[in-house]
N, C-alpha and C. Protein backbone atom coordinates (compact mmCIF):
# COMPACT_ATOMS: atom_id res chain seq x y z
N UNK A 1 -76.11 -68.38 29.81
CA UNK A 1 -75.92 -68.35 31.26
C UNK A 1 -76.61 -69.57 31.84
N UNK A 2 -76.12 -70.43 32.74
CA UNK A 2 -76.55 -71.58 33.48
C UNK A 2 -77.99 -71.52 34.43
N UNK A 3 -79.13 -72.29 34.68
CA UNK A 3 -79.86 -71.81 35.31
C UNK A 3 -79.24 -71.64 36.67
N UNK A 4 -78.42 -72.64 37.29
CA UNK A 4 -77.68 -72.23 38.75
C UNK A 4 -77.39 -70.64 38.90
N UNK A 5 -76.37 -70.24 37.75
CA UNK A 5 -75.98 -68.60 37.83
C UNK A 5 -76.93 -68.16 38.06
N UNK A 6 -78.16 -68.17 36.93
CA UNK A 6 -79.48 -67.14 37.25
C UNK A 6 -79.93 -67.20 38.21
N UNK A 7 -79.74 -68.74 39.05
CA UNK A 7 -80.61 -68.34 40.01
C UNK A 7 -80.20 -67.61 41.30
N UNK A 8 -78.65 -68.06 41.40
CA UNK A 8 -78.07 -67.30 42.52
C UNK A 8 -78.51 -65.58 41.77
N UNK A 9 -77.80 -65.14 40.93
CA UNK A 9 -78.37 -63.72 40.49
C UNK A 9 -79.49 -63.57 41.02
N UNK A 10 -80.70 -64.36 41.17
CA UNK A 10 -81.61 -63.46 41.34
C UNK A 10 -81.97 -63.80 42.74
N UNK A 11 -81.46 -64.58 43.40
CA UNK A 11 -81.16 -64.81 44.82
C UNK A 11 -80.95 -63.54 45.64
N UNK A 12 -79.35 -63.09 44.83
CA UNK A 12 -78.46 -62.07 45.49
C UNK A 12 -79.33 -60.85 45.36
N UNK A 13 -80.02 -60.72 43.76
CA UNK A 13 -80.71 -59.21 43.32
C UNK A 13 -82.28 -59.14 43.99
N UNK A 14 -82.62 -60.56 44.78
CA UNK A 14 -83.51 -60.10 45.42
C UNK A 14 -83.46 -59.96 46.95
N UNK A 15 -82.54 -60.18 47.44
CA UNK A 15 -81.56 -59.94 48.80
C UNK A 15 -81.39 -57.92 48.57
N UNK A 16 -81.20 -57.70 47.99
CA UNK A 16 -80.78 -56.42 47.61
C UNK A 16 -81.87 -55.26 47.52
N UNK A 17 -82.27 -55.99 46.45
CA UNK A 17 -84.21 -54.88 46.65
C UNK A 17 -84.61 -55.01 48.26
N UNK A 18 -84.66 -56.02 48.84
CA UNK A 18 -85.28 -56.31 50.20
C UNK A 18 -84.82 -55.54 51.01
N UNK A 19 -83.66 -55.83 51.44
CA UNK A 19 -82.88 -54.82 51.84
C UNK A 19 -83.24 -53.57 51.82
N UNK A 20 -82.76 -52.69 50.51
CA UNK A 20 -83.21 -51.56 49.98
C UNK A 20 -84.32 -51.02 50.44
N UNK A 21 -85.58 -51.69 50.31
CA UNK A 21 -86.64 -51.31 50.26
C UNK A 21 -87.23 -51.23 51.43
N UNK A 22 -87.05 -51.92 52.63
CA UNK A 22 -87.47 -52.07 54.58
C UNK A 22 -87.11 -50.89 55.16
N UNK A 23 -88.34 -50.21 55.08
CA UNK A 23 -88.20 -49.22 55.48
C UNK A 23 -88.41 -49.03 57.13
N UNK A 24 -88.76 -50.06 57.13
CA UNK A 24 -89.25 -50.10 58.36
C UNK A 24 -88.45 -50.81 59.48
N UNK A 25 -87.61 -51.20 59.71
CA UNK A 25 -86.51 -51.75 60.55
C UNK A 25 -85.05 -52.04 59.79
N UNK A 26 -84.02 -51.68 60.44
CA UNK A 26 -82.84 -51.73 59.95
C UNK A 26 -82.31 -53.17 59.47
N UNK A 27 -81.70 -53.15 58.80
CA UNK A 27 -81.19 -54.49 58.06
C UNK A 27 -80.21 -54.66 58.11
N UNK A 28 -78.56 -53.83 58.75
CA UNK A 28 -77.52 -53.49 58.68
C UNK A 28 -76.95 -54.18 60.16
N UNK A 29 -75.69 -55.03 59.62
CA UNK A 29 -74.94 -54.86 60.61
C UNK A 29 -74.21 -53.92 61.12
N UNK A 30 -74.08 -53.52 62.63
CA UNK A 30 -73.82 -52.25 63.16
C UNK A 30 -72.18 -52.22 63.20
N UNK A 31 -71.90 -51.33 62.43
CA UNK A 31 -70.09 -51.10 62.12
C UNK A 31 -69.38 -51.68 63.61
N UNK A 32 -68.42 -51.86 62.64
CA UNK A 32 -67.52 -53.02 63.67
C UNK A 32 -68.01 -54.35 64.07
N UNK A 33 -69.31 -54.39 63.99
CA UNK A 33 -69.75 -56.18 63.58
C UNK A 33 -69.84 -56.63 62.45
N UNK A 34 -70.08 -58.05 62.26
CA UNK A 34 -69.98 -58.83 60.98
C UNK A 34 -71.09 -60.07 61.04
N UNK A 35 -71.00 -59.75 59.18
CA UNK A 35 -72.01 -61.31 59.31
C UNK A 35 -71.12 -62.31 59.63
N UNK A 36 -72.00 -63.23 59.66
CA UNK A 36 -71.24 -65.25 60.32
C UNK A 36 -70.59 -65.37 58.72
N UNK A 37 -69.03 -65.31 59.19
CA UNK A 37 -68.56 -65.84 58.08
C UNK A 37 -68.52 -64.75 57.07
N UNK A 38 -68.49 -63.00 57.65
CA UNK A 38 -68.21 -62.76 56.32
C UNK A 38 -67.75 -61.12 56.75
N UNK A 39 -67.61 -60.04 55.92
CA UNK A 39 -66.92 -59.06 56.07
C UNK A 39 -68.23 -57.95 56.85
N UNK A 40 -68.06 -56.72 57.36
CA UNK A 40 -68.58 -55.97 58.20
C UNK A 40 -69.19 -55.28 57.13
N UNK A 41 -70.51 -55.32 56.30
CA UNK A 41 -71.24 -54.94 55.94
C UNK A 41 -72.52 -54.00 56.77
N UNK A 42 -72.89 -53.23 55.54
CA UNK A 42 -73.78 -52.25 56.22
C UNK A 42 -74.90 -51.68 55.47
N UNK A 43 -75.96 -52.40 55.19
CA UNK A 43 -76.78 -52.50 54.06
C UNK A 43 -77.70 -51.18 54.46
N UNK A 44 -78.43 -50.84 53.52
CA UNK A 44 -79.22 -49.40 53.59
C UNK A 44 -80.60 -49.61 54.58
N UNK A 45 -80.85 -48.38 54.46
CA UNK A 45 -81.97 -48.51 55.72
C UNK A 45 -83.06 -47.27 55.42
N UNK A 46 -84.41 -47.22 55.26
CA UNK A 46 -85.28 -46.15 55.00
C UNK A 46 -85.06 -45.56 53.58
N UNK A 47 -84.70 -46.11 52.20
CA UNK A 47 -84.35 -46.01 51.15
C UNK A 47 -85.56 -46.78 50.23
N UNK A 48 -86.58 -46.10 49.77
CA UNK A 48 -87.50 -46.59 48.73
C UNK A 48 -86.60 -46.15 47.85
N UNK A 49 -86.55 -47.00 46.66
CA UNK A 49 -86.21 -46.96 45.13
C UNK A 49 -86.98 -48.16 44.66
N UNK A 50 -87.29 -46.97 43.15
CA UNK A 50 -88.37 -47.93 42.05
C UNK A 50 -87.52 -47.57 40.74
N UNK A 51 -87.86 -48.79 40.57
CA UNK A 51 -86.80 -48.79 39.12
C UNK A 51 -88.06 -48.55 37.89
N UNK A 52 -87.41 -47.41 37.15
CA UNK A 52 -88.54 -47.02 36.10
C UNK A 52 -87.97 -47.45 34.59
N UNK A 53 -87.16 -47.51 34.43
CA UNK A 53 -86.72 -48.45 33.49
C UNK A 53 -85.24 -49.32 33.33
N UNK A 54 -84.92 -50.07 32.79
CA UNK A 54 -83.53 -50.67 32.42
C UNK A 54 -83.10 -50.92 31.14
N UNK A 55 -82.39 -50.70 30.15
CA UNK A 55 -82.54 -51.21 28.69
C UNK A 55 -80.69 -51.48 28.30
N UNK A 56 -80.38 -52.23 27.07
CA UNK A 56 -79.34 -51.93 26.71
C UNK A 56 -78.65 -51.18 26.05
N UNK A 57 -77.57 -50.26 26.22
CA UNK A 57 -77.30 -49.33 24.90
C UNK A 57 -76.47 -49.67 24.22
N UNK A 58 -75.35 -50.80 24.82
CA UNK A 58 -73.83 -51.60 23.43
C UNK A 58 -73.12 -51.02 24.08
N UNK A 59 -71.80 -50.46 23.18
CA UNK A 59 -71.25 -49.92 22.62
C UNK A 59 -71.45 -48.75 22.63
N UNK A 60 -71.13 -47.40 23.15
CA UNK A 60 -71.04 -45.98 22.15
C UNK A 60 -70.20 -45.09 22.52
N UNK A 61 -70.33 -43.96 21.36
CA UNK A 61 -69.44 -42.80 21.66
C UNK A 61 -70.32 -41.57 20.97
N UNK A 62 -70.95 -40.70 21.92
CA UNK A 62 -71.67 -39.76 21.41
C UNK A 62 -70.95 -38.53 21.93
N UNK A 63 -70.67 -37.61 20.63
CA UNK A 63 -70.37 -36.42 21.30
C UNK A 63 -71.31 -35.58 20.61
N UNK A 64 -71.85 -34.12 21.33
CA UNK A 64 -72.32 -33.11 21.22
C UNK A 64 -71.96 -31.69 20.89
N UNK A 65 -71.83 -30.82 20.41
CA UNK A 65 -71.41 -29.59 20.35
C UNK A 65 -72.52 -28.43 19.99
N UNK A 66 -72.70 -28.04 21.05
CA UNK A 66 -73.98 -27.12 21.04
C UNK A 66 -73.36 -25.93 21.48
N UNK A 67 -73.27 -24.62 20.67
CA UNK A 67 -73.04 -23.29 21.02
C UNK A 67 -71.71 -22.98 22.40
N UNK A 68 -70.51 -23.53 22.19
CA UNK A 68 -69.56 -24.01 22.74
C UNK A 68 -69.45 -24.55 24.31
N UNK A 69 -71.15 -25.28 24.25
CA UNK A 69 -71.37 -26.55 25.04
C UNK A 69 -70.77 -27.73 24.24
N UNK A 70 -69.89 -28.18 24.92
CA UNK A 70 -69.32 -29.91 24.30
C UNK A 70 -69.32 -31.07 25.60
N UNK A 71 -69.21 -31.89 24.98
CA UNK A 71 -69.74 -33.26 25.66
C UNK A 71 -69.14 -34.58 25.07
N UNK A 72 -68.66 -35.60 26.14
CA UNK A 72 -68.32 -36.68 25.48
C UNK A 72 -68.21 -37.81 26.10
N UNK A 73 -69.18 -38.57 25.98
CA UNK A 73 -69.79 -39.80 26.49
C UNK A 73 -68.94 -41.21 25.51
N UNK A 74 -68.35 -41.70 26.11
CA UNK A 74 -67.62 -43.17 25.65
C UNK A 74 -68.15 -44.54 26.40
N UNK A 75 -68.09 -45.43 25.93
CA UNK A 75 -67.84 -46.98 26.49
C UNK A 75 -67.51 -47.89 25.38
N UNK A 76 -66.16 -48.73 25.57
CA UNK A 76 -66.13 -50.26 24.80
C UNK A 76 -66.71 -50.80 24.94
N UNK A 77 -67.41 -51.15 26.24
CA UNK A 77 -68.32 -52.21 26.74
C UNK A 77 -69.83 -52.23 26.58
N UNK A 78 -70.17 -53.55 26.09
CA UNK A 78 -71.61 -53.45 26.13
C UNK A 78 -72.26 -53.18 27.50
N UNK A 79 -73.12 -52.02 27.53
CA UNK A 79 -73.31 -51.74 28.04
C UNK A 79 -75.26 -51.54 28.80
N UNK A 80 -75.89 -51.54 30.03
CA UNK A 80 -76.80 -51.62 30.05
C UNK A 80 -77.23 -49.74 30.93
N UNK A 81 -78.22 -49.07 30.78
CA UNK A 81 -78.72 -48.09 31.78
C UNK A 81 -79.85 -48.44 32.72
N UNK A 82 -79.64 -48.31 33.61
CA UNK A 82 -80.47 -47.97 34.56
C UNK A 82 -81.36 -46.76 35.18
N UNK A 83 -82.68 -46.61 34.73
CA UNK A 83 -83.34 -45.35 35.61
C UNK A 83 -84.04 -45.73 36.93
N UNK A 84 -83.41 -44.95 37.88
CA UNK A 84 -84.15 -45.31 39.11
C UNK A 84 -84.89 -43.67 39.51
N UNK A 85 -86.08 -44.15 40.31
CA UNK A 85 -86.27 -42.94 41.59
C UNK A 85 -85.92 -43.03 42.87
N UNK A 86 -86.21 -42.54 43.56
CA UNK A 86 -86.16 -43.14 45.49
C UNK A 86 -86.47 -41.75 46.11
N UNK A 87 -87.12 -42.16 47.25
CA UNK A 87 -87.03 -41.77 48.03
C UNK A 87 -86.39 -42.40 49.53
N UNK A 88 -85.73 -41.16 50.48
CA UNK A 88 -84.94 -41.21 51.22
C UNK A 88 -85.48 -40.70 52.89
N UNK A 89 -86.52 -41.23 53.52
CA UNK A 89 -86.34 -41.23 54.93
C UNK A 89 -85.80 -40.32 55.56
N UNK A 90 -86.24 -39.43 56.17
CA UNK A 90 -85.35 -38.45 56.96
C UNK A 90 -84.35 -39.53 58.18
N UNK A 91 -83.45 -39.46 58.33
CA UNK A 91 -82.08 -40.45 59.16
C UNK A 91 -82.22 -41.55 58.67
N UNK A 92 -82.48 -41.74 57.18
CA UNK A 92 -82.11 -43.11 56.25
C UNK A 92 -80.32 -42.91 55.40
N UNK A 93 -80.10 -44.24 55.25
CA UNK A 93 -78.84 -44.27 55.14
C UNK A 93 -78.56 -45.20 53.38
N UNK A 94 -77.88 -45.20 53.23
CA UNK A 94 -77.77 -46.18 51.42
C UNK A 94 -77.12 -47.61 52.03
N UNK A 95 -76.23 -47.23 53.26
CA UNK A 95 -75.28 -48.50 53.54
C UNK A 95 -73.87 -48.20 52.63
N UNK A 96 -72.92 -48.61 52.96
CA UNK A 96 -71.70 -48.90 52.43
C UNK A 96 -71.40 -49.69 51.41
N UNK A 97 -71.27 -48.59 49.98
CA UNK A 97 -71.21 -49.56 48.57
C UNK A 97 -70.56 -48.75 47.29
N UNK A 98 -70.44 -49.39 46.43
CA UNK A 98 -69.74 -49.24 45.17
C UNK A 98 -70.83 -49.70 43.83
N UNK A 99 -70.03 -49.03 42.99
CA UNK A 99 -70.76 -49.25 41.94
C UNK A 99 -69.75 -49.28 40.88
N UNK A 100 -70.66 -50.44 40.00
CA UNK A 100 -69.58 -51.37 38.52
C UNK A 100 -69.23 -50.06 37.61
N UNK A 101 -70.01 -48.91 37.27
CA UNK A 101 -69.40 -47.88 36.36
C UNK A 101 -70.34 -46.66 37.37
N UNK A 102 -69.85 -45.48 36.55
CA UNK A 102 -70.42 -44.19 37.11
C UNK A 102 -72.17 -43.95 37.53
N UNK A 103 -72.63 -43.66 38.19
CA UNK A 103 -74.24 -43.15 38.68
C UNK A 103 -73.85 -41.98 39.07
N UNK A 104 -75.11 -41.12 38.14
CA UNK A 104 -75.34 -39.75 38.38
C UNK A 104 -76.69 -39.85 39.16
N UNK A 105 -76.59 -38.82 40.38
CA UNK A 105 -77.75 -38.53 41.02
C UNK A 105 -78.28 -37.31 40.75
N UNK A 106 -79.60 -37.06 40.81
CA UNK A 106 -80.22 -35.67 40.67
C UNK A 106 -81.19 -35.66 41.86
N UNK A 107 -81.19 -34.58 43.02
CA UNK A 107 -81.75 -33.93 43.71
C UNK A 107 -83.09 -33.55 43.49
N UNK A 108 -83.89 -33.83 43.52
CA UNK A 108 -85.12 -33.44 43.04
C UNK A 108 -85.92 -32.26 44.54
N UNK A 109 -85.83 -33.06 45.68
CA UNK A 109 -86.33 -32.37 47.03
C UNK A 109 -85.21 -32.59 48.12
N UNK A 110 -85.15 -31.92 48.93
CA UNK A 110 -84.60 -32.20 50.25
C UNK A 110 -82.96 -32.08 49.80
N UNK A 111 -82.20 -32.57 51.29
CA UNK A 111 -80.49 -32.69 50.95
C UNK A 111 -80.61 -33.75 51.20
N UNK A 112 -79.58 -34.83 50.86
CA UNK A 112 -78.43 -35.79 50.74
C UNK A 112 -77.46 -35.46 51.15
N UNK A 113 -76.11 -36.35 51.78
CA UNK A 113 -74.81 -35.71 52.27
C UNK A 113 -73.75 -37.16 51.78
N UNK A 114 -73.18 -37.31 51.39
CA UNK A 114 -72.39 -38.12 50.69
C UNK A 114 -71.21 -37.96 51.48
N UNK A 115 -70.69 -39.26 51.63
CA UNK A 115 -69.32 -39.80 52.57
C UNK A 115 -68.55 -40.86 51.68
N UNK A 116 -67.46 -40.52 51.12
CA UNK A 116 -66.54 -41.13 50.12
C UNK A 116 -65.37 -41.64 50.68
N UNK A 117 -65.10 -42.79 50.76
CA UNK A 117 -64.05 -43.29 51.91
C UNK A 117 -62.93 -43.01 51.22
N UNK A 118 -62.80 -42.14 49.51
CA UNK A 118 -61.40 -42.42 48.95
C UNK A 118 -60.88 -40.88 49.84
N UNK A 119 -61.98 -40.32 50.38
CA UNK A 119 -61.15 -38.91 51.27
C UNK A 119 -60.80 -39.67 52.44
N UNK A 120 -59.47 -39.47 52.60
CA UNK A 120 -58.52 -40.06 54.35
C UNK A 120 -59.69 -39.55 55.21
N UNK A 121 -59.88 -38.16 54.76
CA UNK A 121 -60.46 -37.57 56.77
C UNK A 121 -62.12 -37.98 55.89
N UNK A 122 -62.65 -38.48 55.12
CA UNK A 122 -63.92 -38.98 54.90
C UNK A 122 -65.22 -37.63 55.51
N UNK A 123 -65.03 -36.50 54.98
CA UNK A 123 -65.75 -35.59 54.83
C UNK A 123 -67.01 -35.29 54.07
N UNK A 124 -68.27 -34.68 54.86
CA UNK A 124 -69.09 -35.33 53.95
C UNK A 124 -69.41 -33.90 53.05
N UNK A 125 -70.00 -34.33 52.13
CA UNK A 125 -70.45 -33.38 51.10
C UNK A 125 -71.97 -33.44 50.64
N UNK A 126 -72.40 -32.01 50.76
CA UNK A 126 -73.84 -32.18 51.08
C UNK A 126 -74.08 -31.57 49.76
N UNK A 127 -75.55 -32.28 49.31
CA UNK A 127 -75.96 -32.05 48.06
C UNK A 127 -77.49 -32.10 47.98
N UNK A 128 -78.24 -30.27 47.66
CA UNK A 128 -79.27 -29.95 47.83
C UNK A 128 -80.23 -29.91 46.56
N UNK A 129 -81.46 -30.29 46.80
CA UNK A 129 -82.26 -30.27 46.03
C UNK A 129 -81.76 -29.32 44.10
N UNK A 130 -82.33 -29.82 43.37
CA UNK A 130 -81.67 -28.88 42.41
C UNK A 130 -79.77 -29.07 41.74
N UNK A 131 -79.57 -29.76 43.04
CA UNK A 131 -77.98 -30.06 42.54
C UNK A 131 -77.68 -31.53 41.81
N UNK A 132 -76.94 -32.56 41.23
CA UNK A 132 -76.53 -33.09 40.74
C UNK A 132 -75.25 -33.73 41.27
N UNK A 133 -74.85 -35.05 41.35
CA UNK A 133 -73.34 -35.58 41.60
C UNK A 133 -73.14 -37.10 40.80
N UNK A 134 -71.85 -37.11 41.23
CA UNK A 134 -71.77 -38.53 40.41
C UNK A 134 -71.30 -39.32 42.28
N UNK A 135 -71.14 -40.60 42.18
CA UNK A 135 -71.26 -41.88 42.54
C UNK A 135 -70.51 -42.85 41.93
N UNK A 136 -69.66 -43.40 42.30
CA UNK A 136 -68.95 -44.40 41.08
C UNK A 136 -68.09 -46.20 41.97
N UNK A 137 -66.71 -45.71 41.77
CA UNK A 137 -66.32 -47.41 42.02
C UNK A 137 -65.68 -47.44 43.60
N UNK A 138 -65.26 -46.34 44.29
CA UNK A 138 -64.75 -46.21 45.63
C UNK A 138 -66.36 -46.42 46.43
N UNK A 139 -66.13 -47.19 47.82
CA UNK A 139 -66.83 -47.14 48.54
C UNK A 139 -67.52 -45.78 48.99
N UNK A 140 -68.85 -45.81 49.48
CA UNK A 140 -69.20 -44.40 49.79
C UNK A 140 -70.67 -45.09 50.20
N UNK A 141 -71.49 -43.78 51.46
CA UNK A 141 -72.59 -43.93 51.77
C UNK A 141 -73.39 -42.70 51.88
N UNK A 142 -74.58 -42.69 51.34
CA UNK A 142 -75.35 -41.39 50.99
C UNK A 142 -76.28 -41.37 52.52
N UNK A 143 -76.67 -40.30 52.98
CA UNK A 143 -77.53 -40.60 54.29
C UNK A 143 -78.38 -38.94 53.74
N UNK A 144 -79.51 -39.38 54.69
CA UNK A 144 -80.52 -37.66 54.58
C UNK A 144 -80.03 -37.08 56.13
N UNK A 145 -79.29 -36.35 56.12
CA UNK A 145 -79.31 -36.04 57.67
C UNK A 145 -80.53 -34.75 58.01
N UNK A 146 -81.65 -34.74 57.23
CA UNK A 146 -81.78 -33.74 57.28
C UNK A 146 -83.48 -33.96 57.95
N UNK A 147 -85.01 -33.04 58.03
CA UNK A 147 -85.60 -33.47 58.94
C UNK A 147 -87.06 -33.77 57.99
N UNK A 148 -86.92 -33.78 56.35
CA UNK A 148 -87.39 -33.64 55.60
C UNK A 148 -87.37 -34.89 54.32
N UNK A 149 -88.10 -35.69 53.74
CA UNK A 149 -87.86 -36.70 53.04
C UNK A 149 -87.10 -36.35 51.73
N UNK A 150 -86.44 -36.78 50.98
CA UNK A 150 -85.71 -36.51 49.96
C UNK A 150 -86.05 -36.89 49.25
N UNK A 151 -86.25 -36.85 47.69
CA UNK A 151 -86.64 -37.41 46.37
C UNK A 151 -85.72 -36.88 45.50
N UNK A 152 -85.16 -38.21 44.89
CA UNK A 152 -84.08 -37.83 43.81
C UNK A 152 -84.30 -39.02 42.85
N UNK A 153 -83.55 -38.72 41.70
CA UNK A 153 -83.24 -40.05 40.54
C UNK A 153 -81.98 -39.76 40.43
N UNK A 154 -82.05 -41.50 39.91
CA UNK A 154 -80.26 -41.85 39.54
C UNK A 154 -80.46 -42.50 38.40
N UNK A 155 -79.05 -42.18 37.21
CA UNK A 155 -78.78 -42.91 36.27
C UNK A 155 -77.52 -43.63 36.53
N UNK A 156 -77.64 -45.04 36.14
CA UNK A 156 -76.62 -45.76 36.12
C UNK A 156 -75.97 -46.73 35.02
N UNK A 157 -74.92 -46.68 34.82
CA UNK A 157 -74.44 -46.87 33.57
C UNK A 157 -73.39 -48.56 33.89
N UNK A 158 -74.04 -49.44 34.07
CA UNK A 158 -73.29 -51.00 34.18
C UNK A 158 -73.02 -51.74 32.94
N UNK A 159 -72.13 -53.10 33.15
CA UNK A 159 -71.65 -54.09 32.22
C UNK A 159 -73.38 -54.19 32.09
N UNK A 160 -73.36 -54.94 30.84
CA UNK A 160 -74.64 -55.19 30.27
C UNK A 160 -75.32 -56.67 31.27
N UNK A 161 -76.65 -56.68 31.82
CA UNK A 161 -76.66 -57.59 32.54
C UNK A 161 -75.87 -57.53 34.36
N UNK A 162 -75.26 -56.70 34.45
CA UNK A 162 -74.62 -56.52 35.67
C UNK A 162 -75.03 -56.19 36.96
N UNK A 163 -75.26 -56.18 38.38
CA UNK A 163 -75.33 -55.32 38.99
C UNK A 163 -75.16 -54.12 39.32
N UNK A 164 -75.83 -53.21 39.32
CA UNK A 164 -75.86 -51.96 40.06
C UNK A 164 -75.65 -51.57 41.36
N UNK A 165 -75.29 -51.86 42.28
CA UNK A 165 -74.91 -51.93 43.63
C UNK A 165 -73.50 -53.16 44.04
N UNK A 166 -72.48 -52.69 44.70
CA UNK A 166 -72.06 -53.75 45.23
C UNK A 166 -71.76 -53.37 46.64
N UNK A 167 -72.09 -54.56 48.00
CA UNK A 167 -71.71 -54.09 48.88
C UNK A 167 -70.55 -53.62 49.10
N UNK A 168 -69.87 -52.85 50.41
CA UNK A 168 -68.68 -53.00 50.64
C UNK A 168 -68.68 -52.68 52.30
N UNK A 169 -67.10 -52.98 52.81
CA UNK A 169 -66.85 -53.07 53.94
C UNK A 169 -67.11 -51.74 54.69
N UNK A 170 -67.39 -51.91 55.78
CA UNK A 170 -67.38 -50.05 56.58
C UNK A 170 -66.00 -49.64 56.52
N UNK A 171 -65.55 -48.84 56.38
CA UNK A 171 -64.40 -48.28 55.69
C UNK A 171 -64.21 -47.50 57.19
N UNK A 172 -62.71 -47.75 57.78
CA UNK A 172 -62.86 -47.64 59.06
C UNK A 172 -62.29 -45.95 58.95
N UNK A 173 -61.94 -45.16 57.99
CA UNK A 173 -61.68 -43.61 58.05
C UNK A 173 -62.94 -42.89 57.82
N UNK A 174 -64.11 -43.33 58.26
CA UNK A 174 -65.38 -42.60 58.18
C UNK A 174 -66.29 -43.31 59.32
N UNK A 175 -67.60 -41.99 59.52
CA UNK A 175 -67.78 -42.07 60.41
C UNK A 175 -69.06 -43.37 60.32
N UNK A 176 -69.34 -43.84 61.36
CA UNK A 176 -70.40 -45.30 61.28
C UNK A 176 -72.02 -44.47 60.67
């Protein structure tokens, strides 16, 4: 990889943590505006995440069969995981984004409410402590609507070397 690439990479991936991590004043352009020169983005807001580890796994295909529990995990692609934590701000938001392969979230405290722009009427779906969801390549934004801080982890499963987050546009069949 070129040092130019790396360095924009770590340009963009530290634009992103920053973001992410300001908890303290919003960072988001307000739906229906735009940056200079670029699409109507809506970056997260009151969202701590700490990344507790990253490693590569290749290649695999593991299946399980436990007492007619079965399971079956694939990828061609080399592949990298991601473990994150975070915490979530009571009226903190993720911002409007996608992701390169599937992220599973786990609930640890509080609710989350998830808004998936691939639903027309963009309905949200609320997901309480103890519960579990996936996250994947359609736009979508996670918010706490609730009056209580949230703590959850996410696994994320990217091209090896890849980003984990990509922005995306406010998706005009959901709500700002």
């Amino acid at each position: 990889m070129s040092r130019t690439l790396l360095t924009g990479v770590a340009v963009v991936l530290g634009s992103l943590v920053a973001a992410c991590t300001d908890a303290g004043s919003p960072t988001s352009t307000p739906p229906g505006g735009s940056l200079v020169g670029g699409p109507s983005l809506t970056m997260g807001f009151g969202v701590t995440p700490t990344i507790i580890a990253r490693g590569n796994i290749g290649t695999f295909h593991v299946q399980s069969k436990f007492e007619g529990y079965k399971i079956d995990l694939k990828t061609h692609d080399d592949t990298d995981i991601q473990v994150r934590s975070a915490i979530a701000a009571p009226g903190s938001y993720s911002g409007w984004h996608t992701h390169p392969g599937p992220v599973i979230l786990v609930i640890k405290t509080g609710t989350l409410t998830l808004y998936d722009a691939s639903d027309p009427s963009c309905q949200p779906t609320v997901h309480s402590a103890g519960t579990a969801f996936f996250e994947g390549t359609t736009p979508h934004n996670v918010r706490n609507e609730g009056s209580v801080a949230v703590e959850y982890g996410t696994v994320f499963f990217v091209p090896a070397g890849g980003p984990t987050r990509i922005e995306a546009d406010f998706p005009p069949n959901c709500p700002p």
